[in-house]
PDB file of N, CA and C in Angstrom:
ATOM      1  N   UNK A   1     -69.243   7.554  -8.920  1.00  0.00           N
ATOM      2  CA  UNK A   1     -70.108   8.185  -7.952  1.00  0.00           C
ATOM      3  C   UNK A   1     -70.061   9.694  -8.161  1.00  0.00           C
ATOM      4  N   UNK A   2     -71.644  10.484  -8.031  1.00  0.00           N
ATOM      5  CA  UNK A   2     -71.285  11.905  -8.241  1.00  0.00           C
ATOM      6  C   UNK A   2     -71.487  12.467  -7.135  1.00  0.00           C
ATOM      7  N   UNK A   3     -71.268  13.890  -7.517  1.00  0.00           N
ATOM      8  CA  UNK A   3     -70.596  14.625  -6.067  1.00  0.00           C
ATOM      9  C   UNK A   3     -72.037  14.472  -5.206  1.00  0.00           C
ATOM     10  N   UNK A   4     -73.059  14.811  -6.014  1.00  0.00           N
ATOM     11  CA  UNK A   4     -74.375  14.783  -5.028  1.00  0.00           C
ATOM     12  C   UNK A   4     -74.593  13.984  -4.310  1.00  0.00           C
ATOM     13  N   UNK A   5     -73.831  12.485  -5.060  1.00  0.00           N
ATOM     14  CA  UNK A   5     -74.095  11.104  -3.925  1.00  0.00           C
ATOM     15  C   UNK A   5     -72.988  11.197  -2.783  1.00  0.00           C
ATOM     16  N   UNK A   6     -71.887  12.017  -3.392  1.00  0.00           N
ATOM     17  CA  UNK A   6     -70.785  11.923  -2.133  1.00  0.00           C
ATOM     18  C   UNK A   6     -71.192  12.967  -1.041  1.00  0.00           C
ATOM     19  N   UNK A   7     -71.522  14.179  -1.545  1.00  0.00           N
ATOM     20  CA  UNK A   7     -72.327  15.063  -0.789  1.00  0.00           C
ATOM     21  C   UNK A   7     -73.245  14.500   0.347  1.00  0.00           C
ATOM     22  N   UNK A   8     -74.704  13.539  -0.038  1.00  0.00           N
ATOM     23  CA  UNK A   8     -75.530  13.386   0.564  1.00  0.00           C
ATOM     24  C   UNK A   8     -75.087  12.042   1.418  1.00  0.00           C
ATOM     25  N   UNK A   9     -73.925  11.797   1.425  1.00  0.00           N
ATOM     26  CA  UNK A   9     -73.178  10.345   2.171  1.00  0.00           C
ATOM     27  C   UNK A   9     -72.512  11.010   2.797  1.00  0.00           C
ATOM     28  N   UNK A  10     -72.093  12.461   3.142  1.00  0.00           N
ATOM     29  CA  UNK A  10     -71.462  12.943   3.939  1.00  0.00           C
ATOM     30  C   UNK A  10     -72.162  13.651   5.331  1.00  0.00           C
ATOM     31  N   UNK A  11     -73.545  14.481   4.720  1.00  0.00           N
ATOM     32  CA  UNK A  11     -74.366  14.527   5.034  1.00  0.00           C
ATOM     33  C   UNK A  11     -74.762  13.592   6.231  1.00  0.00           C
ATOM     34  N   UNK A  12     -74.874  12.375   5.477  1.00  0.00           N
ATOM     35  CA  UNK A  12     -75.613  11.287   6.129  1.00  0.00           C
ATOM     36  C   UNK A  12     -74.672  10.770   7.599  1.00  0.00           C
ATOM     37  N   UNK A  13     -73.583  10.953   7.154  1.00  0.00           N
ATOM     38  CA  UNK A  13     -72.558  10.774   8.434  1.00  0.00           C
ATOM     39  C   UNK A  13     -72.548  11.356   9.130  1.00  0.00           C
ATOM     40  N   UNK A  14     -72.311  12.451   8.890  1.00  0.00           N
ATOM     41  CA  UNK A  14     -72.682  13.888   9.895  1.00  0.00           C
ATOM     42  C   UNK A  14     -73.730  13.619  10.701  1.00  0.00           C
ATOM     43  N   UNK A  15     -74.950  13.091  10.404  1.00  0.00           N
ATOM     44  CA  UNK A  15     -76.122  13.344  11.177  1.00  0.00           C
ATOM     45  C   UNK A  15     -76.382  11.958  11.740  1.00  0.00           C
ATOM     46  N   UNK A  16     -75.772  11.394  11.301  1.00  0.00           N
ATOM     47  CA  UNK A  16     -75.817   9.900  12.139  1.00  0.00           C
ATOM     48  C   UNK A  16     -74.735   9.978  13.224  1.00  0.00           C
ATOM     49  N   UNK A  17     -73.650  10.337  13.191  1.00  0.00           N
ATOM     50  CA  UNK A  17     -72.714  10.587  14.514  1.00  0.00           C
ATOM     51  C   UNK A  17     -73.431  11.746  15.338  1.00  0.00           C
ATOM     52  N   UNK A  18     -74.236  13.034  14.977  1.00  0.00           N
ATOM     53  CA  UNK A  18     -75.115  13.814  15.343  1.00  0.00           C
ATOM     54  C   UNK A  18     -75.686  13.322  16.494  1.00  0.00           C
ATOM     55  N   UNK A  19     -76.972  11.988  16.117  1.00  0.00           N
ATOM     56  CA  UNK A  19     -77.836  11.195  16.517  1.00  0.00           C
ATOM     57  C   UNK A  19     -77.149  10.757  17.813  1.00  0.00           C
ATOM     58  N   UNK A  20     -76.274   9.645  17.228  1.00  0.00           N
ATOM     59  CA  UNK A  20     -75.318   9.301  18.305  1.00  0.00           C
ATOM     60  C   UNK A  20     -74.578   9.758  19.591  1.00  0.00           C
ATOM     61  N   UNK A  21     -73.994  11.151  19.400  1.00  0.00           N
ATOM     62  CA  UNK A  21     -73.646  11.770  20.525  1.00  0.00           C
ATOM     63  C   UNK A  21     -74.802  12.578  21.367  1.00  0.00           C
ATOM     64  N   UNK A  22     -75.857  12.886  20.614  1.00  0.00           N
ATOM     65  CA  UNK A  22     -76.820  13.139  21.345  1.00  0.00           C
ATOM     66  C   UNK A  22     -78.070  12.680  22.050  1.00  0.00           C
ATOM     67  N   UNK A  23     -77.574  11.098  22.431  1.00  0.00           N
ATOM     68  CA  UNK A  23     -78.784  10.599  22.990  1.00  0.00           C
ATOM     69  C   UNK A  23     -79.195  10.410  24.540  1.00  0.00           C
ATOM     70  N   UNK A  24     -78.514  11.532  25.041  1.00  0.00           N
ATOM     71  CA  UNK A  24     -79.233  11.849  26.644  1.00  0.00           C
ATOM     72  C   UNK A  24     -80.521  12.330  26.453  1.00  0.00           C
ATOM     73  N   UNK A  25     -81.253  11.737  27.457  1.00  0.00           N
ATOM     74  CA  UNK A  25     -82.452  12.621  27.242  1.00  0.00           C
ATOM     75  C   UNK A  25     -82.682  13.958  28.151  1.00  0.00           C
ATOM     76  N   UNK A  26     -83.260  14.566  27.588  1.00  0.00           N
ATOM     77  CA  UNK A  26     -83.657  16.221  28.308  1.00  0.00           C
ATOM     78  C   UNK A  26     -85.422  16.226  28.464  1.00  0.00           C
ATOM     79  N   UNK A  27     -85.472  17.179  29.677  1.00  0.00           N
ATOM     80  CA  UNK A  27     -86.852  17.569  29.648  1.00  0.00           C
ATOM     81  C   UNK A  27     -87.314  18.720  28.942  1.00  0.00           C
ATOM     82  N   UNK A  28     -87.941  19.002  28.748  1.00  0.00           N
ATOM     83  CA  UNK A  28     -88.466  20.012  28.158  1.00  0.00           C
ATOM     84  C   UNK A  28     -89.713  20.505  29.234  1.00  0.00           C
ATOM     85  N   UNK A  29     -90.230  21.927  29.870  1.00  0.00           N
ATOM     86  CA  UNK A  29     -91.476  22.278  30.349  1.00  0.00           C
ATOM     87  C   UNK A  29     -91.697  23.052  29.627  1.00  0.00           C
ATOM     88  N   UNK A  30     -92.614  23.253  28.940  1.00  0.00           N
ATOM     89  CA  UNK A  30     -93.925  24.135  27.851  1.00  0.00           C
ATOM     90  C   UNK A  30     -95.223  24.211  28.785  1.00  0.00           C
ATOM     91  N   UNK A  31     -95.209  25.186  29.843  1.00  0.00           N
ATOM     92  CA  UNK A  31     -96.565  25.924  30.203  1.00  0.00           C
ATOM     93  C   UNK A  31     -97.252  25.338  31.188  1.00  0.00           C
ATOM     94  N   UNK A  32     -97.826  23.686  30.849  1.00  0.00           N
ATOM     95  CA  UNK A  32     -98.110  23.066  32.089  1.00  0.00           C
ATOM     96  C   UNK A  32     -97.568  22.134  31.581  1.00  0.00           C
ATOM     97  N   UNK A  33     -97.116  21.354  30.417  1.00  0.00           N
ATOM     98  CA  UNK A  33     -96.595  20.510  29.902  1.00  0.00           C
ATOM     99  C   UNK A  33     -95.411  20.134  30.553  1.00  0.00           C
ATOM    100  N   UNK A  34     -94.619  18.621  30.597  1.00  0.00           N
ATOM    101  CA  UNK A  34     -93.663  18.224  31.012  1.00  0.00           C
ATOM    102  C   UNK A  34     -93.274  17.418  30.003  1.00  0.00           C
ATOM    103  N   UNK A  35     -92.223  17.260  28.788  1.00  0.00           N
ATOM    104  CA  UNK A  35     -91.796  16.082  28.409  1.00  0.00           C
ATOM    105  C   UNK A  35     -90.502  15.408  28.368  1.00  0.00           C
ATOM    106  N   UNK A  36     -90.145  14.271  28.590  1.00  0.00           N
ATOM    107  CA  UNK A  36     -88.966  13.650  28.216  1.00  0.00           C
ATOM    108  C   UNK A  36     -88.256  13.246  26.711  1.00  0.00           C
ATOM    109  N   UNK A  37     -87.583  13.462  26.288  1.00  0.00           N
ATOM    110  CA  UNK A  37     -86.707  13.354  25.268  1.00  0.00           C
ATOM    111  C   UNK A  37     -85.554  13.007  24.788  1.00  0.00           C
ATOM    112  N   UNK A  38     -84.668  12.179  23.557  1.00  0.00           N
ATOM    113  CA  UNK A  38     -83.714  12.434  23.001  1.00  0.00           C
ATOM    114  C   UNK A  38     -83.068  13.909  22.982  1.00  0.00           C
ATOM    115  N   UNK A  39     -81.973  14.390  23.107  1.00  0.00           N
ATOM    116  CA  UNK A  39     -81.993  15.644  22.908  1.00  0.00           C
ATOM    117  C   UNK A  39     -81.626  15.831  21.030  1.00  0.00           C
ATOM    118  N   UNK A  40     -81.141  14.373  20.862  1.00  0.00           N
ATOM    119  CA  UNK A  40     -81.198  14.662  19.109  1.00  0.00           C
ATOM    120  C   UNK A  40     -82.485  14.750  18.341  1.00  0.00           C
ATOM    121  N   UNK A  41     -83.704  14.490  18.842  1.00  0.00           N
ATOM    122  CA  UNK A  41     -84.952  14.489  18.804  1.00  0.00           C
ATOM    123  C   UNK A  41     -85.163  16.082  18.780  1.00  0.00           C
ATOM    124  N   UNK A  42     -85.138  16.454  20.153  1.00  0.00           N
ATOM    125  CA  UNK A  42     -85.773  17.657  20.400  1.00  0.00           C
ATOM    126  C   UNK A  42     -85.127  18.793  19.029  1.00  0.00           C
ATOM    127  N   UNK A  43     -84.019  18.451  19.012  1.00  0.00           N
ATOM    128  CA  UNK A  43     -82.997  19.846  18.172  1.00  0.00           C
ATOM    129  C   UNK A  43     -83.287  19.247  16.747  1.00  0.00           C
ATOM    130  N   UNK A  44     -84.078  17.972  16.617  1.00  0.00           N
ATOM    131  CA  UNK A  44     -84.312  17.933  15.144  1.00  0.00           C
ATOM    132  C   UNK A  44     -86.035  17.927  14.755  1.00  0.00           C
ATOM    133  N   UNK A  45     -86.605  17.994  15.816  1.00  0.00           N
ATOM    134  CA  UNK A  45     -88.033  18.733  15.921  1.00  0.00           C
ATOM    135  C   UNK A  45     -87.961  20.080  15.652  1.00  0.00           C
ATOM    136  N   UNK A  46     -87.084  20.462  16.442  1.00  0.00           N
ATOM    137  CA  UNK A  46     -86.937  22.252  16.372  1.00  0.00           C
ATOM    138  C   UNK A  46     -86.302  22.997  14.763  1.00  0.00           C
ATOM    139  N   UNK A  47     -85.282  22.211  14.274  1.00  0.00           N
ATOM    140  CA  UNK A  47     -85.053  22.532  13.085  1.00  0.00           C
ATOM    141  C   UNK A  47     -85.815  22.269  11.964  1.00  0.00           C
ATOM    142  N   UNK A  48     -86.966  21.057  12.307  1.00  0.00           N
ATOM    143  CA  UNK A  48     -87.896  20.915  10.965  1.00  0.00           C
ATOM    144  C   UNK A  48     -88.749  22.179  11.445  1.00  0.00           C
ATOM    145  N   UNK A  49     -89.177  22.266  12.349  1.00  0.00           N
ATOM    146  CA  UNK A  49     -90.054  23.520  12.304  1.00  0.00           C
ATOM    147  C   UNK A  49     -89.713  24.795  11.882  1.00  0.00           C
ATOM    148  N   UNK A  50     -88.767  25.052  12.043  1.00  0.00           N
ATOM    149  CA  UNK A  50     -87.740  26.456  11.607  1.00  0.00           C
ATOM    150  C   UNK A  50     -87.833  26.193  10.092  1.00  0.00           C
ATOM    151  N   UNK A  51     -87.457  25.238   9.537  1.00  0.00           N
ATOM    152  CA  UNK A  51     -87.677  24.650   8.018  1.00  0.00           C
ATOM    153  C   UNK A  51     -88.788  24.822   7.556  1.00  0.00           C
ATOM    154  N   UNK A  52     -89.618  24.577   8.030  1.00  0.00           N
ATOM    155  CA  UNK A  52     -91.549  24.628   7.494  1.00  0.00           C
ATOM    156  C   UNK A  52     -91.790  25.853   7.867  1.00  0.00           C
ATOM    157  N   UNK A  53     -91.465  27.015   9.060  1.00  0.00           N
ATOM    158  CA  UNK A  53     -91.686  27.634   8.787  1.00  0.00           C
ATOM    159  C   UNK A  53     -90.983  28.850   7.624  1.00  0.00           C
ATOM    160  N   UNK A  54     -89.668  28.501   7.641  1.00  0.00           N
ATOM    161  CA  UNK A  54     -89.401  29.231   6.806  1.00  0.00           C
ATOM    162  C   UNK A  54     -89.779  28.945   5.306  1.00  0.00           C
ATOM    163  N   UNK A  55     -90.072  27.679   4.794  1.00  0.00           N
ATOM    164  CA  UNK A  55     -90.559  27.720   4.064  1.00  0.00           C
ATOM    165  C   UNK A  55     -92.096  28.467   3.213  1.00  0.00           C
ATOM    166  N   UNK A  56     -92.835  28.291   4.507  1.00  0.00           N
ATOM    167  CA  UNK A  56     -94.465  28.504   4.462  1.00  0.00           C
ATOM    168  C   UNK A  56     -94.295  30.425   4.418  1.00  0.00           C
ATOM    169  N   UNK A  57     -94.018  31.036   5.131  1.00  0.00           N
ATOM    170  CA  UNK A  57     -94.020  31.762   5.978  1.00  0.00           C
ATOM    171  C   UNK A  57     -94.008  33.261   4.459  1.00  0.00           C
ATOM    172  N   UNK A  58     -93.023  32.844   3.418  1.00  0.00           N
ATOM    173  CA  UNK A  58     -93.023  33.819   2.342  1.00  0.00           C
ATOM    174  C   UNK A  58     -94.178  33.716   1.630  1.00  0.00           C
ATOM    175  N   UNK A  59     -94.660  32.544   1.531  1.00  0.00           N
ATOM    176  CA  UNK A  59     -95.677  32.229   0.598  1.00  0.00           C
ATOM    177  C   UNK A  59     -97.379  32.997   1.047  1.00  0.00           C
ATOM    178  N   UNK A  60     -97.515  32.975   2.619  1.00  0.00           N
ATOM    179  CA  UNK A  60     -98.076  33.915   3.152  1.00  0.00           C
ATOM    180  C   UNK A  60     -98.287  35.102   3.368  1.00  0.00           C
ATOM    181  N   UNK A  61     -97.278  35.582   3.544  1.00  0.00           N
ATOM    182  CA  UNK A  61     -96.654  36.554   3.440  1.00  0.00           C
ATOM    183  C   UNK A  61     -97.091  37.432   2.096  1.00  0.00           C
ATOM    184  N   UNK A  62     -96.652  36.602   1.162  1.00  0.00           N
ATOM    185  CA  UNK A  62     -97.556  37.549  -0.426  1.00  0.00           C
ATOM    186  C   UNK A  62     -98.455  36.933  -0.717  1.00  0.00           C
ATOM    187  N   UNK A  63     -99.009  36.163   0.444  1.00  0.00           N
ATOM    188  CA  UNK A  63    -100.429  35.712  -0.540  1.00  0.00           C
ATOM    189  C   UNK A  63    -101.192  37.426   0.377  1.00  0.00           C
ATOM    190  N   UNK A  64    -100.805  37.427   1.640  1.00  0.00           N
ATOM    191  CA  UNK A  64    -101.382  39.098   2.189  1.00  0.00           C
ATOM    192  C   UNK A  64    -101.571  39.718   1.699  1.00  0.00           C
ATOM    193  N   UNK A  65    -100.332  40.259   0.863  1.00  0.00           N
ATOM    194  CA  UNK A  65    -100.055  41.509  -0.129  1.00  0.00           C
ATOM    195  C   UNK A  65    -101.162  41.689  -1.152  1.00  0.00           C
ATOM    196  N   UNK A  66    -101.228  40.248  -1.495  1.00  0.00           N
ATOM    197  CA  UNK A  66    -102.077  40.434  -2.947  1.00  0.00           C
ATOM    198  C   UNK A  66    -103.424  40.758  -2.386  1.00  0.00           C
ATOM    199  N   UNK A  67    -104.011  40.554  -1.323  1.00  0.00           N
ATOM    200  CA  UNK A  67    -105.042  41.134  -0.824  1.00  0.00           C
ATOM    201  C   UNK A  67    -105.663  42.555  -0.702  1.00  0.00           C
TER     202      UNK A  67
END
């Protein structure tokens, strides 16, 4: 087994006990919005977005410039 597979099996534990301890649900209010939730949901909604945006966000960024 290589380290990447032991790596991404460690990973995988991590975020599965993650899952697990976090399954109260929380509300969330956004503006007039009301929703109910996982709170391992909500904090892994919030980190893909932080992810996409940080991803997207350079690429924009100099596509500006070149303008």
């Amino acid at each position: 087994m290589s380290l990447s597979h032991i790596m991404g099996a460690a990973l995988l534990a991590i975020f599965i006990i993650f899952i697990l301890q976090n399954m109260a649900s929380v509300t969330v209010n956004f503006l007039v919005f009301e929703i109910s939730m996982p709170r391992a949901l909500l904090l892994s909604l919030t980190l893909l977005i932080g992810v996409l945006i940080g991803i997207f966000l350079p690429f924009e960024l100099q596509r500006k410039r070149k303008s």
